[in-house]
N, C-alpha and C. Protein backbone atom coordinates (compact mmCIF):
# COMPACT_ATOMS: atom_id res chain seq x y z
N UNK A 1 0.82 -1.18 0.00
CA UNK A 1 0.00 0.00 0.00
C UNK A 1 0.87 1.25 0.00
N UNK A 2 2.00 1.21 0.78
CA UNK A 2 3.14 2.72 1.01
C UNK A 2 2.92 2.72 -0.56
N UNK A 3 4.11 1.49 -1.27
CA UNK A 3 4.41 1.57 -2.30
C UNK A 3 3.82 2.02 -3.17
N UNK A 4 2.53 1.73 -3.52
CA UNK A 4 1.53 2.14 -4.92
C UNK A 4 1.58 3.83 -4.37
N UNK A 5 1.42 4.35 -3.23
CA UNK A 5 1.22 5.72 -2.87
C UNK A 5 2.87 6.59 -3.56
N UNK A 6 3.94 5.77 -2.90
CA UNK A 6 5.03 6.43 -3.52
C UNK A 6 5.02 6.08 -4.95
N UNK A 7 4.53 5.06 -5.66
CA UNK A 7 4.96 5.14 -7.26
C UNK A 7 4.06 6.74 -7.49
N UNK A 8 2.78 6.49 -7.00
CA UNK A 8 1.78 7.63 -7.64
C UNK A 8 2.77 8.89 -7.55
N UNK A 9 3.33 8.68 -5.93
CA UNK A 9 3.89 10.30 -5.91
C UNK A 9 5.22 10.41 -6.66
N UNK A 10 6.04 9.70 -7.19
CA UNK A 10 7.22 9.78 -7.81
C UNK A 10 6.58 10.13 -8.96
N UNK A 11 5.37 9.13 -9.56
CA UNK A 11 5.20 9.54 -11.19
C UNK A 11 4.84 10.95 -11.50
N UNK A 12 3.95 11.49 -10.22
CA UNK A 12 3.33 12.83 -10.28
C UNK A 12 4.96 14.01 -10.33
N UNK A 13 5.34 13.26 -9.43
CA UNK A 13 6.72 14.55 -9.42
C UNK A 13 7.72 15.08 -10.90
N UNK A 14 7.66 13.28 -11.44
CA UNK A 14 8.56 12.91 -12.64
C UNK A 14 7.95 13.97 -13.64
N UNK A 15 6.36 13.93 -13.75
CA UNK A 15 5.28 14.75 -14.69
C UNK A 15 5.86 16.53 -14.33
N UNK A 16 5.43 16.60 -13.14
CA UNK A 16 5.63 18.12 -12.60
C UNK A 16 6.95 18.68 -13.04
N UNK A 17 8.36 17.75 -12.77
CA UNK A 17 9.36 18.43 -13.25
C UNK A 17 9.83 18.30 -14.73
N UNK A 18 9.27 17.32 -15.71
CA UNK A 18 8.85 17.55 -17.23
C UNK A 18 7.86 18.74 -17.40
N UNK A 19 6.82 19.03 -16.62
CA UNK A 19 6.50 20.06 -16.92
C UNK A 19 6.85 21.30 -17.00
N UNK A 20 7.61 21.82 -15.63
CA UNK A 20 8.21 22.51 -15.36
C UNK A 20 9.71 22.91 -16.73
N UNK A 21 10.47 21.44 -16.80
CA UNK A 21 11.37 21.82 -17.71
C UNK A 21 10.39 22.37 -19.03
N UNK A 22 9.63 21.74 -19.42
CA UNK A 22 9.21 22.56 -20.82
C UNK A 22 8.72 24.07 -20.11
N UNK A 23 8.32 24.69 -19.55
CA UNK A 23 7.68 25.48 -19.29
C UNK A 23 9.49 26.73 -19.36
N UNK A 24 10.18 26.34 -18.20
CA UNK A 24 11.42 27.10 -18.67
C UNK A 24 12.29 26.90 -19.57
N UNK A 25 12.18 26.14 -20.47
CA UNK A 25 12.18 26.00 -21.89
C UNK A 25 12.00 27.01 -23.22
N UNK A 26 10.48 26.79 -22.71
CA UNK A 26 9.95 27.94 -23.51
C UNK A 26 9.72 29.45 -23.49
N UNK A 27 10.32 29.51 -21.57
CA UNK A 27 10.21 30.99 -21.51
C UNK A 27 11.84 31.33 -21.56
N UNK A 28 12.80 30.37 -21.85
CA UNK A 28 13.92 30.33 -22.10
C UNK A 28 14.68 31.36 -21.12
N UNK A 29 14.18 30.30 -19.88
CA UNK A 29 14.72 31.09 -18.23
C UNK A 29 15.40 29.84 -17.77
N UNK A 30 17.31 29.73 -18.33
CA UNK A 30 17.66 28.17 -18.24
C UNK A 30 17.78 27.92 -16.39
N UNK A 31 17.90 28.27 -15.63
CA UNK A 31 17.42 27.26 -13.88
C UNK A 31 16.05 26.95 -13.76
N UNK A 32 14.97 27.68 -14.66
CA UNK A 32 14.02 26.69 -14.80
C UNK A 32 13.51 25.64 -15.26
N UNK A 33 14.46 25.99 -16.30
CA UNK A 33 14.36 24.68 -16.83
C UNK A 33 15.48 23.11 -16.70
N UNK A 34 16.46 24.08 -15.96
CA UNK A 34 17.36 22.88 -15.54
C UNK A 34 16.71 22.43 -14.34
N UNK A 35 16.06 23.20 -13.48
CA UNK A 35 15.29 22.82 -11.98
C UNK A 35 14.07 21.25 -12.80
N UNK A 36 13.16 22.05 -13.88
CA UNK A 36 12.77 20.81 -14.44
C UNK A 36 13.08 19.37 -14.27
N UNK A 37 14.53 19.82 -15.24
CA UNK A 37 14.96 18.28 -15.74
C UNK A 37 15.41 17.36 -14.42
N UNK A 38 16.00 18.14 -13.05
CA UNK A 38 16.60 17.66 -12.25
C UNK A 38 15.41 17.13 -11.47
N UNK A 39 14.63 17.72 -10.93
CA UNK A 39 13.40 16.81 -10.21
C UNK A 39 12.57 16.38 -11.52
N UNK A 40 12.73 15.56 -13.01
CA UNK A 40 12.55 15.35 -13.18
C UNK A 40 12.72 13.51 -13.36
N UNK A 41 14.25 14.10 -13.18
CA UNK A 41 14.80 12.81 -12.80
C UNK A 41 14.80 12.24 -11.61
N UNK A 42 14.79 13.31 -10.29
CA UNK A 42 14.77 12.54 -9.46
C UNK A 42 13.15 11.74 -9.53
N UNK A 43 12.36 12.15 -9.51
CA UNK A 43 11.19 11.51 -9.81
C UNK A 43 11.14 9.94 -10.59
N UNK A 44 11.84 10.46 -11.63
CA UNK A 44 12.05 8.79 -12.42
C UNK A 44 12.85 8.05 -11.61
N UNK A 45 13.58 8.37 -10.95
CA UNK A 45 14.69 7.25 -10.03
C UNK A 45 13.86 6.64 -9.05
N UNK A 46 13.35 7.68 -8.19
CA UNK A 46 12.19 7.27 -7.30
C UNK A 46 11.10 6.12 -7.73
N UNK A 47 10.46 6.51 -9.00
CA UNK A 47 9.81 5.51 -9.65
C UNK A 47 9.97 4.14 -9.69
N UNK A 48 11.37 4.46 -10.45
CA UNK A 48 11.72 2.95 -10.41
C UNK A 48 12.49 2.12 -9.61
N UNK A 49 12.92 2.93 -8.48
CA UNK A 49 13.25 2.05 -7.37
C UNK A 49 12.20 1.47 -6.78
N UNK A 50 10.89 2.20 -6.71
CA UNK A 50 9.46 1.73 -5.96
C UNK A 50 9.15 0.39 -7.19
N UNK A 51 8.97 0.79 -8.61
CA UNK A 51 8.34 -0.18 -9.13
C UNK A 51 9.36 -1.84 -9.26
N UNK A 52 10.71 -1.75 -8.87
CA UNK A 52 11.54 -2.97 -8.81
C UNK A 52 11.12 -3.40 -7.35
N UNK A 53 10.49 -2.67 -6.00
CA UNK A 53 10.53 -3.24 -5.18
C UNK A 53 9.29 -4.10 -5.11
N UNK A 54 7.83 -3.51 -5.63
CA UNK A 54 6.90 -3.89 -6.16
C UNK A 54 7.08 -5.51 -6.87
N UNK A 55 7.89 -5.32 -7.93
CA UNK A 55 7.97 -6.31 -8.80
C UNK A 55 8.75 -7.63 -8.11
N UNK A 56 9.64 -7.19 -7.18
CA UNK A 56 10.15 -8.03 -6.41
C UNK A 56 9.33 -8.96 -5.50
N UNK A 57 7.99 -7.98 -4.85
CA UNK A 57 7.40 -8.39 -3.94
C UNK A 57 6.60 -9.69 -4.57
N UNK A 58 6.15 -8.63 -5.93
CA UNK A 58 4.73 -9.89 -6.72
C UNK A 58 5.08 -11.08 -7.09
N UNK A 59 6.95 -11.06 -7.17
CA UNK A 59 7.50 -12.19 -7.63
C UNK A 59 7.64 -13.32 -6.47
N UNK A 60 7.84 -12.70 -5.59
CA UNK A 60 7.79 -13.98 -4.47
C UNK A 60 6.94 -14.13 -4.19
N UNK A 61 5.57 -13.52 -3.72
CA UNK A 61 4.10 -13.26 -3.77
C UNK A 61 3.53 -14.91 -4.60
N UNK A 62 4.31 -14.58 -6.15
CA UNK A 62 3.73 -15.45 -7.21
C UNK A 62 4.41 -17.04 -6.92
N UNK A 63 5.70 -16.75 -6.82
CA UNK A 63 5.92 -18.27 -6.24
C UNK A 63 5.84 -18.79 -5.23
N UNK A 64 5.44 -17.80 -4.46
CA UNK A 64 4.79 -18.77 -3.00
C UNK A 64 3.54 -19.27 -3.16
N UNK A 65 2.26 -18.58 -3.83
CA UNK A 65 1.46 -19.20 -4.71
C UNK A 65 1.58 -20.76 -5.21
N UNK A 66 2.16 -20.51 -6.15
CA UNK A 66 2.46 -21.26 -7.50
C UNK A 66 3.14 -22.52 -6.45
N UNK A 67 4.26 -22.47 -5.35
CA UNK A 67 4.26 -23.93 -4.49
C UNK A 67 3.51 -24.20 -3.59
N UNK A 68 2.06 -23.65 -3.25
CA UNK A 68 1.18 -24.04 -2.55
C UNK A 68 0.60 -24.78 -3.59
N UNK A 69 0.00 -24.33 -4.35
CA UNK A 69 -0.72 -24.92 -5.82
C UNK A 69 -0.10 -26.77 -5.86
N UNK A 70 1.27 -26.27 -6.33
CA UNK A 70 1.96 -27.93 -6.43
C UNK A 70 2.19 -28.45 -5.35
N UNK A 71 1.75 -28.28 -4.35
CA UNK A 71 2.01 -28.86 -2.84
C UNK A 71 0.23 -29.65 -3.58
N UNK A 72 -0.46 -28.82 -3.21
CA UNK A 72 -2.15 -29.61 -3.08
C UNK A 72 -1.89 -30.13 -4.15
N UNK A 73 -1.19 -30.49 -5.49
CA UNK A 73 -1.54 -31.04 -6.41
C UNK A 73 -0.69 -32.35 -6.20
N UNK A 74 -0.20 -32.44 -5.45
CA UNK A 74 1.02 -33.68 -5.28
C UNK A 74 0.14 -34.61 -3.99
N UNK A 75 -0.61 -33.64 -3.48
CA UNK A 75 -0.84 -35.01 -2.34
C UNK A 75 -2.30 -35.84 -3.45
């Protein structure tokens, strides 16, 4: 549950500082737009450290599953 809350909030941040970089971009004010790109990235890092821990979880999640399954199927 943390997790899905931090992906949401990393992806929202990742968005905000892509936004931000285009925005000082186009008013061609470059710390705004370098401020952009930098919490833009941090946002993506954030992301995907949350979504590998996620993926980690569902994976053991799935094979603890998957040897209960072949446990009842063996007796």
């Amino acid at each position: 549950m943390i997790d899905d809350a931090a992906i949401t909030t990393a992806t929202r941040t990742a968005e905000a500082g892509a936004g931000l970089g285009l925005v000082g971009w186009l008013m061609q004010i470059n710390w705004i737009g370098l401020a952009g790109v930098v919490i833009a990235a941090v946002g993506l890092a954030a992301n995907l450290y949350y979504q590998r821990r996620r993926d980690r979880r569902e994976r053991t999640e799935h094979e603890s599953r998957m040897a209960a399954i072949r446990d009842r199927c063996e007796e």
